[in-house]
Protein backbone atom coordinates (compact mmCIF):
# COMPACT_ATOMS: atom_id res chain seq x y z
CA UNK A 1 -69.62 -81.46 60.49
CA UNK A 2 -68.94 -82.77 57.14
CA UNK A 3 -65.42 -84.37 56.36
CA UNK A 4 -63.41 -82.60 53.98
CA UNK A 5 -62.71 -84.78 50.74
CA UNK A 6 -60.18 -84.66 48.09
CA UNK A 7 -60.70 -83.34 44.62
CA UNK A 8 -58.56 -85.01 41.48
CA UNK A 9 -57.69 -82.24 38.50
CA UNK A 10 -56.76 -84.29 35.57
CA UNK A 11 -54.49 -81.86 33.51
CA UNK A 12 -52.78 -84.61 31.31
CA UNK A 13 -54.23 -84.12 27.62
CA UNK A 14 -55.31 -87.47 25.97
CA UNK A 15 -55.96 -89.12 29.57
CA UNK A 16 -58.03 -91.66 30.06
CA UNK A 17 -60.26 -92.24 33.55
CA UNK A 18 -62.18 -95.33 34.44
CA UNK A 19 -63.63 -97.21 37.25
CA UNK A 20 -62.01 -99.85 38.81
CA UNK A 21 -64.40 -101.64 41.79
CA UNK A 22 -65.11 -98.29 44.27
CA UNK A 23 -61.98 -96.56 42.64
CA UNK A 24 -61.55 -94.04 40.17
CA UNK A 25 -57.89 -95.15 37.73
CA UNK A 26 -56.26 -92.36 35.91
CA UNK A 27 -54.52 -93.74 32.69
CA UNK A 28 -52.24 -92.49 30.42
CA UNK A 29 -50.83 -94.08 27.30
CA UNK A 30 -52.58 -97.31 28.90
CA UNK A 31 -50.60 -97.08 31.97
CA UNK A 32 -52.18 -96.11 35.17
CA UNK A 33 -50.72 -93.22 36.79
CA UNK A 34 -52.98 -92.53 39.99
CA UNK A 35 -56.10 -94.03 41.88
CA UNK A 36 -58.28 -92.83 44.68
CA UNK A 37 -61.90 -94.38 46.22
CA UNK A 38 -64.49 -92.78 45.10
CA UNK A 39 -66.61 -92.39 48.66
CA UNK A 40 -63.06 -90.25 49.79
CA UNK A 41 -63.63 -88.05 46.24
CA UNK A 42 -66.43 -84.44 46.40
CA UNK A 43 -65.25 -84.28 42.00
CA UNK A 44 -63.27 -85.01 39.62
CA UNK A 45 -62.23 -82.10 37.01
CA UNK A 46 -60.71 -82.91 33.57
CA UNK A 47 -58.86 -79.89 31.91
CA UNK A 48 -58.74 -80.18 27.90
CA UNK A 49 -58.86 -83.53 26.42
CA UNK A 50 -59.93 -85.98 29.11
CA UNK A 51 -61.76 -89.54 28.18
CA UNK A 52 -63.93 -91.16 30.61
CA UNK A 53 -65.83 -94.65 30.73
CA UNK A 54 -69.30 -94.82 30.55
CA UNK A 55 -69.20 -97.27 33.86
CA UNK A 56 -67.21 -94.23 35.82
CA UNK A 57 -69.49 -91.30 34.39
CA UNK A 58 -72.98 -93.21 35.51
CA UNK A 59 -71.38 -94.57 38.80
CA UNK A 60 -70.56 -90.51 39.51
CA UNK A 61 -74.04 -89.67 38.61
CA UNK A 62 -75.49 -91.98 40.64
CA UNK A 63 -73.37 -90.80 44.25
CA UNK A 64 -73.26 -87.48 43.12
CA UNK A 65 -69.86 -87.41 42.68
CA UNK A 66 -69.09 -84.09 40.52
CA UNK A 67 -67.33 -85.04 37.00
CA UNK A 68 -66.93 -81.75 35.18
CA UNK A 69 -64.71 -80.95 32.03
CA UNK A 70 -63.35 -77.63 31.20
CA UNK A 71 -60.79 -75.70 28.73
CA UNK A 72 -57.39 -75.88 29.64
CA UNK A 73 -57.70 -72.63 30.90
CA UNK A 74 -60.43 -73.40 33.22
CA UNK A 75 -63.72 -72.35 30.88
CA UNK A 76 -66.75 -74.36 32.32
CA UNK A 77 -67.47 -77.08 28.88
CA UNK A 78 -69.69 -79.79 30.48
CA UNK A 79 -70.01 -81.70 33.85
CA UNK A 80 -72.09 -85.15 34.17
CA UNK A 81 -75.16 -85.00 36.04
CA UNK A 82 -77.40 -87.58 37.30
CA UNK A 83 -81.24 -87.12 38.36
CA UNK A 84 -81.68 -83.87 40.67
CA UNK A 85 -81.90 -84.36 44.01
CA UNK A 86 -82.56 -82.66 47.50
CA UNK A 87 -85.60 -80.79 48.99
CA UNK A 88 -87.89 -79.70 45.75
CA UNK A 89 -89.63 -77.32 48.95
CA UNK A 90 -86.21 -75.73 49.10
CA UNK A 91 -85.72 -74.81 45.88
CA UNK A 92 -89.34 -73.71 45.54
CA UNK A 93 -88.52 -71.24 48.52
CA UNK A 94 -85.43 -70.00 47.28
CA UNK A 95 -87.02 -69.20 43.58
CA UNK A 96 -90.23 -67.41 45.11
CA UNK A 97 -86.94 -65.65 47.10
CA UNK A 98 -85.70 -64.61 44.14
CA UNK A 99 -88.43 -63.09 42.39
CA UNK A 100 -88.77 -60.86 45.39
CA UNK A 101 -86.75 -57.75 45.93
CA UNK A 102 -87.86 -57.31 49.31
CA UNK A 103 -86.78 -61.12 50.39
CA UNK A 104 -83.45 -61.04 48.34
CA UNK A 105 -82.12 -57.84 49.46
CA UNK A 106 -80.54 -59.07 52.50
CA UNK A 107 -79.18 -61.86 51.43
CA UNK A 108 -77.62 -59.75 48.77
CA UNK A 109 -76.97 -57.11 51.34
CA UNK A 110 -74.58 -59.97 53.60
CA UNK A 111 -72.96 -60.96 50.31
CA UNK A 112 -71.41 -57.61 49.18
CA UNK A 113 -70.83 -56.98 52.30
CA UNK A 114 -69.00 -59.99 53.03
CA UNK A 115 -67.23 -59.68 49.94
CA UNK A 116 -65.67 -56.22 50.17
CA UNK A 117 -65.27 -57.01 53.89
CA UNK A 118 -62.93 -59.66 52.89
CA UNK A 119 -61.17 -57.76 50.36
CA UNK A 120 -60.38 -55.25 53.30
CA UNK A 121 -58.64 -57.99 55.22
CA UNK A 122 -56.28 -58.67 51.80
CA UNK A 123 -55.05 -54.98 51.88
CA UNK A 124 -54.81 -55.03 55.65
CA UNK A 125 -52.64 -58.80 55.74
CA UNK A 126 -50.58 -57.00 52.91
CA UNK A 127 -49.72 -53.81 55.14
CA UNK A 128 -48.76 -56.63 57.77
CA UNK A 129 -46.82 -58.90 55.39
CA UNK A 130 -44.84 -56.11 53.50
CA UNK A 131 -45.09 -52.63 55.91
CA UNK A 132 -41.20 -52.37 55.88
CA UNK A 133 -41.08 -52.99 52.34
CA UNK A 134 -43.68 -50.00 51.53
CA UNK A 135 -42.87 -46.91 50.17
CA UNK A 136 -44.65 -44.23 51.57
CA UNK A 137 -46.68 -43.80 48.94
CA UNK A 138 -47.51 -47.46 48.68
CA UNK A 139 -48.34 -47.16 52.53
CA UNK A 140 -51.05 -43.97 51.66
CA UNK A 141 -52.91 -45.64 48.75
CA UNK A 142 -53.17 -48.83 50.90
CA UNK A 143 -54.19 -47.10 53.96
CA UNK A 144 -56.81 -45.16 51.99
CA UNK A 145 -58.13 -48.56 50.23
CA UNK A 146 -58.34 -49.79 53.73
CA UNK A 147 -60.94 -46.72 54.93
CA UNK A 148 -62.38 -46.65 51.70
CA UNK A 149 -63.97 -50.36 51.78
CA UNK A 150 -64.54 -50.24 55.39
CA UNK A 151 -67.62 -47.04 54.63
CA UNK A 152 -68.95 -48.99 51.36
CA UNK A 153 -69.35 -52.16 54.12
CA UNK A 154 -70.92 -49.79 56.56
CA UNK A 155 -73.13 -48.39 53.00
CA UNK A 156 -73.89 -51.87 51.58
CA UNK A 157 -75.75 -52.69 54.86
CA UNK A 158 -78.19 -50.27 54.43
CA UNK A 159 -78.68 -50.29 50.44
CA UNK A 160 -82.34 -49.86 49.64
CA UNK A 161 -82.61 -51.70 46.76
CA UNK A 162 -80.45 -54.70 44.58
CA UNK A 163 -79.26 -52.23 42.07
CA UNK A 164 -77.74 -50.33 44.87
CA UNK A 165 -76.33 -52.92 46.32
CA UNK A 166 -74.83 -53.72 42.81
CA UNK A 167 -73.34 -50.74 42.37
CA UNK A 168 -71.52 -50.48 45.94
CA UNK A 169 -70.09 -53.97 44.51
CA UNK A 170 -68.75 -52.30 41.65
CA UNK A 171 -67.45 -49.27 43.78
CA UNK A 172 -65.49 -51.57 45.84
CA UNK A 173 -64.39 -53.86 43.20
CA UNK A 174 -62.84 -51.15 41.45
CA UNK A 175 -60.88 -49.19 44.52
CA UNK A 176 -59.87 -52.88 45.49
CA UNK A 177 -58.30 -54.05 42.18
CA UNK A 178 -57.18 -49.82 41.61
CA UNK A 179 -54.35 -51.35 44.32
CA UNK A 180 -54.48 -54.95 43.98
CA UNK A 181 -50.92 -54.56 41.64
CA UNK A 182 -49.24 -52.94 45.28
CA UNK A 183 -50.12 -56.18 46.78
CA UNK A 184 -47.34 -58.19 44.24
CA UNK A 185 -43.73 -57.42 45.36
CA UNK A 186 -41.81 -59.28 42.64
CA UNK A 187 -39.57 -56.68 40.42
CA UNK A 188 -39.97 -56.45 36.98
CA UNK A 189 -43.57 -55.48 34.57
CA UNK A 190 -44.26 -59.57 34.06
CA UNK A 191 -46.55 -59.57 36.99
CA UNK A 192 -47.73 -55.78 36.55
CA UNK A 193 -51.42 -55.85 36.78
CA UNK A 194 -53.20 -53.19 34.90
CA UNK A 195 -57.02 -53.69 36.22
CA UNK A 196 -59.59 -56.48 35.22
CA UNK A 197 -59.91 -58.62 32.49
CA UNK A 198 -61.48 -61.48 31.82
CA UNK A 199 -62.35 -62.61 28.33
CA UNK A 200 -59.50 -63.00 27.26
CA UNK A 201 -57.76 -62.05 30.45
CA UNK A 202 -54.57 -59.72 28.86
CA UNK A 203 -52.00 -60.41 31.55
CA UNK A 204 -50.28 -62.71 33.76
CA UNK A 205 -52.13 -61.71 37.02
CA UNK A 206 -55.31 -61.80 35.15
CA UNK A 207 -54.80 -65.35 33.83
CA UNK A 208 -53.91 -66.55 37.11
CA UNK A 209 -57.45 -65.27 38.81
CA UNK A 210 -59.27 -66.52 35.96
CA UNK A 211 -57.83 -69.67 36.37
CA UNK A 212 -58.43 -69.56 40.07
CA UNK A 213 -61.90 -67.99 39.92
CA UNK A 214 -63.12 -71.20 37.86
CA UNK A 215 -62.13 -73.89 40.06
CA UNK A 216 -63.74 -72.18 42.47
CA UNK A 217 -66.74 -71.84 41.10
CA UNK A 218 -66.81 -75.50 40.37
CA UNK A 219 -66.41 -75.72 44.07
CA UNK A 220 -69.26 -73.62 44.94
CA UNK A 221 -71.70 -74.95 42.46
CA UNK A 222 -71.13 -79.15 43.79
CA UNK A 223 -71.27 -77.01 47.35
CA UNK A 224 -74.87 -76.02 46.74
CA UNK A 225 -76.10 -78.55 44.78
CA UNK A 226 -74.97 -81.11 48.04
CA UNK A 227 -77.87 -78.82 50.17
CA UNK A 228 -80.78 -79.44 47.75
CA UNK A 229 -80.35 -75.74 46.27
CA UNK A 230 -80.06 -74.87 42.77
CA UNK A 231 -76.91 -73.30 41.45
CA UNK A 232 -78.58 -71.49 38.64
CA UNK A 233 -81.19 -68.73 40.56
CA UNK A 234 -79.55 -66.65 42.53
CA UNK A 235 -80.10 -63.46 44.11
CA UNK A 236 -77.35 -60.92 43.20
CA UNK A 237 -76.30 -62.46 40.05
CA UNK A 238 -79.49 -62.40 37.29
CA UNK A 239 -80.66 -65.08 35.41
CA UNK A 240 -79.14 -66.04 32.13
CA UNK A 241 -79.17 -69.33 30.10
CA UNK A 242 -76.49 -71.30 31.04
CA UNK A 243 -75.03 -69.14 34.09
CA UNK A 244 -74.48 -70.44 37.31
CA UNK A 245 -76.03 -67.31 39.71
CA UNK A 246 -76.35 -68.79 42.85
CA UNK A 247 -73.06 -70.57 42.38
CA UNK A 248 -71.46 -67.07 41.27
CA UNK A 249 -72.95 -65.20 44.53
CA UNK A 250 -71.33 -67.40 46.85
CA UNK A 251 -68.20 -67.09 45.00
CA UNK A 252 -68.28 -63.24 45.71
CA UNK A 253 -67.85 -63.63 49.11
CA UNK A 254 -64.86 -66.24 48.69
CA UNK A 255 -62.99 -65.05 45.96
CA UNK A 256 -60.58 -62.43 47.95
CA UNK A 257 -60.55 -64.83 50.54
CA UNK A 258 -59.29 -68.19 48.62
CA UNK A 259 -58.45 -66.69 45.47
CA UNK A 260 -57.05 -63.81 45.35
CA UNK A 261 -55.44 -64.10 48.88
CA UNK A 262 -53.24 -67.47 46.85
CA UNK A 263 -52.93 -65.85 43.11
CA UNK A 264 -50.72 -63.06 45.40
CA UNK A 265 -48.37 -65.58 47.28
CA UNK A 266 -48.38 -67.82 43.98
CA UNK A 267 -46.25 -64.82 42.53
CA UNK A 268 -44.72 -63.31 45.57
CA UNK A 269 -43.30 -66.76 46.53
CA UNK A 270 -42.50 -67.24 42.95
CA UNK A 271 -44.19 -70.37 42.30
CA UNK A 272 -45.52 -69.15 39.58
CA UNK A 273 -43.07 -67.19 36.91
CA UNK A 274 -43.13 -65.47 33.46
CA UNK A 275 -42.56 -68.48 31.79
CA UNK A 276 -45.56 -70.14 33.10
CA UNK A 277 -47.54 -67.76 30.58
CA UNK A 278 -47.55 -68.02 27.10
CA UNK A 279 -49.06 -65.26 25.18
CA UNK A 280 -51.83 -65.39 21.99
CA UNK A 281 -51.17 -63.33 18.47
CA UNK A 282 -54.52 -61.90 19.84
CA UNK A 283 -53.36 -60.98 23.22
CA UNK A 284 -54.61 -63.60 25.60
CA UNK A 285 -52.61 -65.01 28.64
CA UNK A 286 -52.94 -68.33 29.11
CA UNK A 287 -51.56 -70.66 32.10
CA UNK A 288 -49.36 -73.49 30.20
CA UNK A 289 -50.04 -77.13 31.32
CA UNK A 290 -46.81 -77.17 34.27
CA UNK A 291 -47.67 -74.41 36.22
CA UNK A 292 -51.97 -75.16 35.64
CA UNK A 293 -50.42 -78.18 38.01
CA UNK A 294 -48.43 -75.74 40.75
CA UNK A 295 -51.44 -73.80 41.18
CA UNK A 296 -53.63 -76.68 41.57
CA UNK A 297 -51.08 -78.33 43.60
CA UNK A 298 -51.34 -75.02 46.06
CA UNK A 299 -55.28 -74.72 45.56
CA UNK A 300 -55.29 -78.11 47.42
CA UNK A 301 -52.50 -77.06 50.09
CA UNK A 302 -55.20 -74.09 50.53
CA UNK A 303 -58.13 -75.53 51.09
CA UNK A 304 -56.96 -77.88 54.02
CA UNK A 305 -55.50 -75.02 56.43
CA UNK A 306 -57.76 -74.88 59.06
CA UNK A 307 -59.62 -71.44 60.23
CA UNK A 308 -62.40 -70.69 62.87
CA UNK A 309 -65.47 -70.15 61.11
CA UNK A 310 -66.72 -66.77 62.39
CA UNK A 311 -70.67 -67.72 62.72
CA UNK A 312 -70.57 -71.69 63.66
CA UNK A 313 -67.52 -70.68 66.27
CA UNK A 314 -66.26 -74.34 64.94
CA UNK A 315 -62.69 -75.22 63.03
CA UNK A 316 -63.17 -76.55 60.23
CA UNK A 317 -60.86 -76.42 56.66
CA UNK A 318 -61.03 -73.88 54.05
CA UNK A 319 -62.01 -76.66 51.71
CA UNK A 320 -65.26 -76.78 53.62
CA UNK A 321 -66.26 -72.97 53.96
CA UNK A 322 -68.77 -73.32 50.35
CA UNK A 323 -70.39 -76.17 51.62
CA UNK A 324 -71.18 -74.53 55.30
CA UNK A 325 -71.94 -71.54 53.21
CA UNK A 326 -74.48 -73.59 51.51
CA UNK A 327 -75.91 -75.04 54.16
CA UNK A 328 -76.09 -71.65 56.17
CA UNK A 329 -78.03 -70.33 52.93
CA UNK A 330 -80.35 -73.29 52.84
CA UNK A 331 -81.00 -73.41 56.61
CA UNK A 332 -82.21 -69.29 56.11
CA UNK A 333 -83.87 -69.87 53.21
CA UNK A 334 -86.17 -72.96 55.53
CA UNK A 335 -86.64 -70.02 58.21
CA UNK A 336 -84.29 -71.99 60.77
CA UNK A 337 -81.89 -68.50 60.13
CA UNK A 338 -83.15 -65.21 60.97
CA UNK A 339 -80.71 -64.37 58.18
CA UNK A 340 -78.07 -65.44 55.80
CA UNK A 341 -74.89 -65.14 57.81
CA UNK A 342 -72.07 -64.40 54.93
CA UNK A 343 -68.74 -65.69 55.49
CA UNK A 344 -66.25 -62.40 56.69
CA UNK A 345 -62.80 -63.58 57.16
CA UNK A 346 -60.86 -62.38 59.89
């Protein structure tokens, strides 16, 4: 099994990163403020203004180390990539995949399942975390979330087509994020969450899952790109300049799981506050640059808390779960799988 490695989020506008023998330096103001070897590193993301030497940026395209940049806020901007590598038979399989409904559809079928799976086992570790807490009416709409996503599963399984399966995606998203704002027991309307948005997100809760949502993505696209498959042809998401599809299907299976699952205890634990926020003439929410570091801080925390992983029967991190599910994918798409076996958290 592959070790889990470390990831450094560079937050600190106006810093500088270099490399230093087999170690990445951090600097700031010309002082060094961190260093880490680079064989113990799986990327290195820079939010907002972030300088890097041309001697670090070709030694992480050469290992494959993943450099990426992004917005303060955690918009994708641009990632340094050296020559592509892994199995160009792979790839070859998983486009011809692609292109055909009949060979996608399961793989699709596993995903949404997975994912709406998983977002049953939020609502159901909320009704175990806060049952005294719950009103009886809190208790009802849970319950009925709870029954709800378990018949879409059962549905998804048997969708005819992609479009279907879309669509029972959509269903579940929205009866899952109808009571997503029971699952935040702080008082007060800063953390109220009134439904999905993204771009701009419009409230605190929002921000925070953005926020979340990108890093792992970033996660899920080094993940797949470590296997020899390419993060931009998926099989639920469609092609579109520039998007990430395969990289974004994974993540549907993992966001309730690692995201959404930490945005909630974030705020519940109050790690995160009002404060954090700061709000645009326009609207936007947007995560200020101290509590950007608290969540990444707890991302971290996250992803080395060991589970059972329910397929391989093995313990292994949560920091690992995208790369096994990458591997998994690859491993069906060579015909060593019968079938894609999406992760379902338990």
């Amino acid at each position: 099994m592959r070790r889990h490695l470390n990831t450094i989020y560079v937050t600190t506008e106006d810093a500088w990163l270099r490399k230093d023998g087999a170690n990445v330096v951090v600097e700031v103001e010309g002082q060094e403020r961190g260093r880490a070897p680079m064989h113990l590193l799986d990327g290195i993301m820079c939010f907002g203004r972030i300088g890097a030497s041309p001697a670090l940026m070709g030694a992480c395209a050469e290992s494959g180390l993943a450099l990426s940049w992004l917005s303060p806020q955690g918009r994708f901007l641009a990632r340094v990539e050296g020559p592509r590598s892994g199995n160009v038979l792979l790839r070859r399989t998983q486009y011809r995949t692609a292109d055909s409904t009949e060979r996608a559809l399961p793989i699709v079928r596993n995903m949404v399942a997975a994912k709406a799976a998983n977002q049953r086992t939020v609502i159901r570790r909320a009704l175990r975390d806060h049952g005294p807490g719950l009103n009886a009416q809190e208790r009802t709409r849970l319950d009925e979330a709870e029954r709800r996503l378990t018949i879409i599963v059962r549905h998804i399984t048997q969708a005819p087509d992609v479009d279907t399966a879309r669509g029972m995606e959509g269903e579940a998203a929205q009866v899952y994020f109808g009571i997503f704002n029971l699952l935040i027991r702080v008082e007060g309307d800063a953390f109220t969450f009134g439904g999905r948005s993204r771009r701009p997100p419009l409230d605190r809760v929002n921000a925070l899952l953005s926020f979340l949502y990108a890093v792992l993505g970033h996660d899920c696209r080094s993940a797949l790109e470590s296997v020899g498959l390419d993060p931009q042809v998926g099989f639920l998401h469609a092609d579109r300049p520039g998007r990430n599809s395969l990289a974004l299907d994974m993540m549907e299976e993992l966001r309730p799981v690692l995201a959404d699952r930490l945005a909630v205890s974030l705020i519940n634990r109050r790690q995160v506050a009002a404060g954090d926020f700061t709000v645009s003439d326009g609207g936007a929410v947007l995560l200020n640059d101290d509590a950007r570091k608290t969540v990444l801080v707890a991302w971290q925390d996250r992803k080395k808390k060991e589970l059972r992983h329910p397929f391989l029967n093995e313990s292994l991190t949560f920091g690992l779960v995208a790369h096994v599910q990458a591997l998994l994918l690859s491993r069906h798409l060579r015909g060593e799988l019968d079938g894609y076996p999406a992760f379902v958290w338990k």
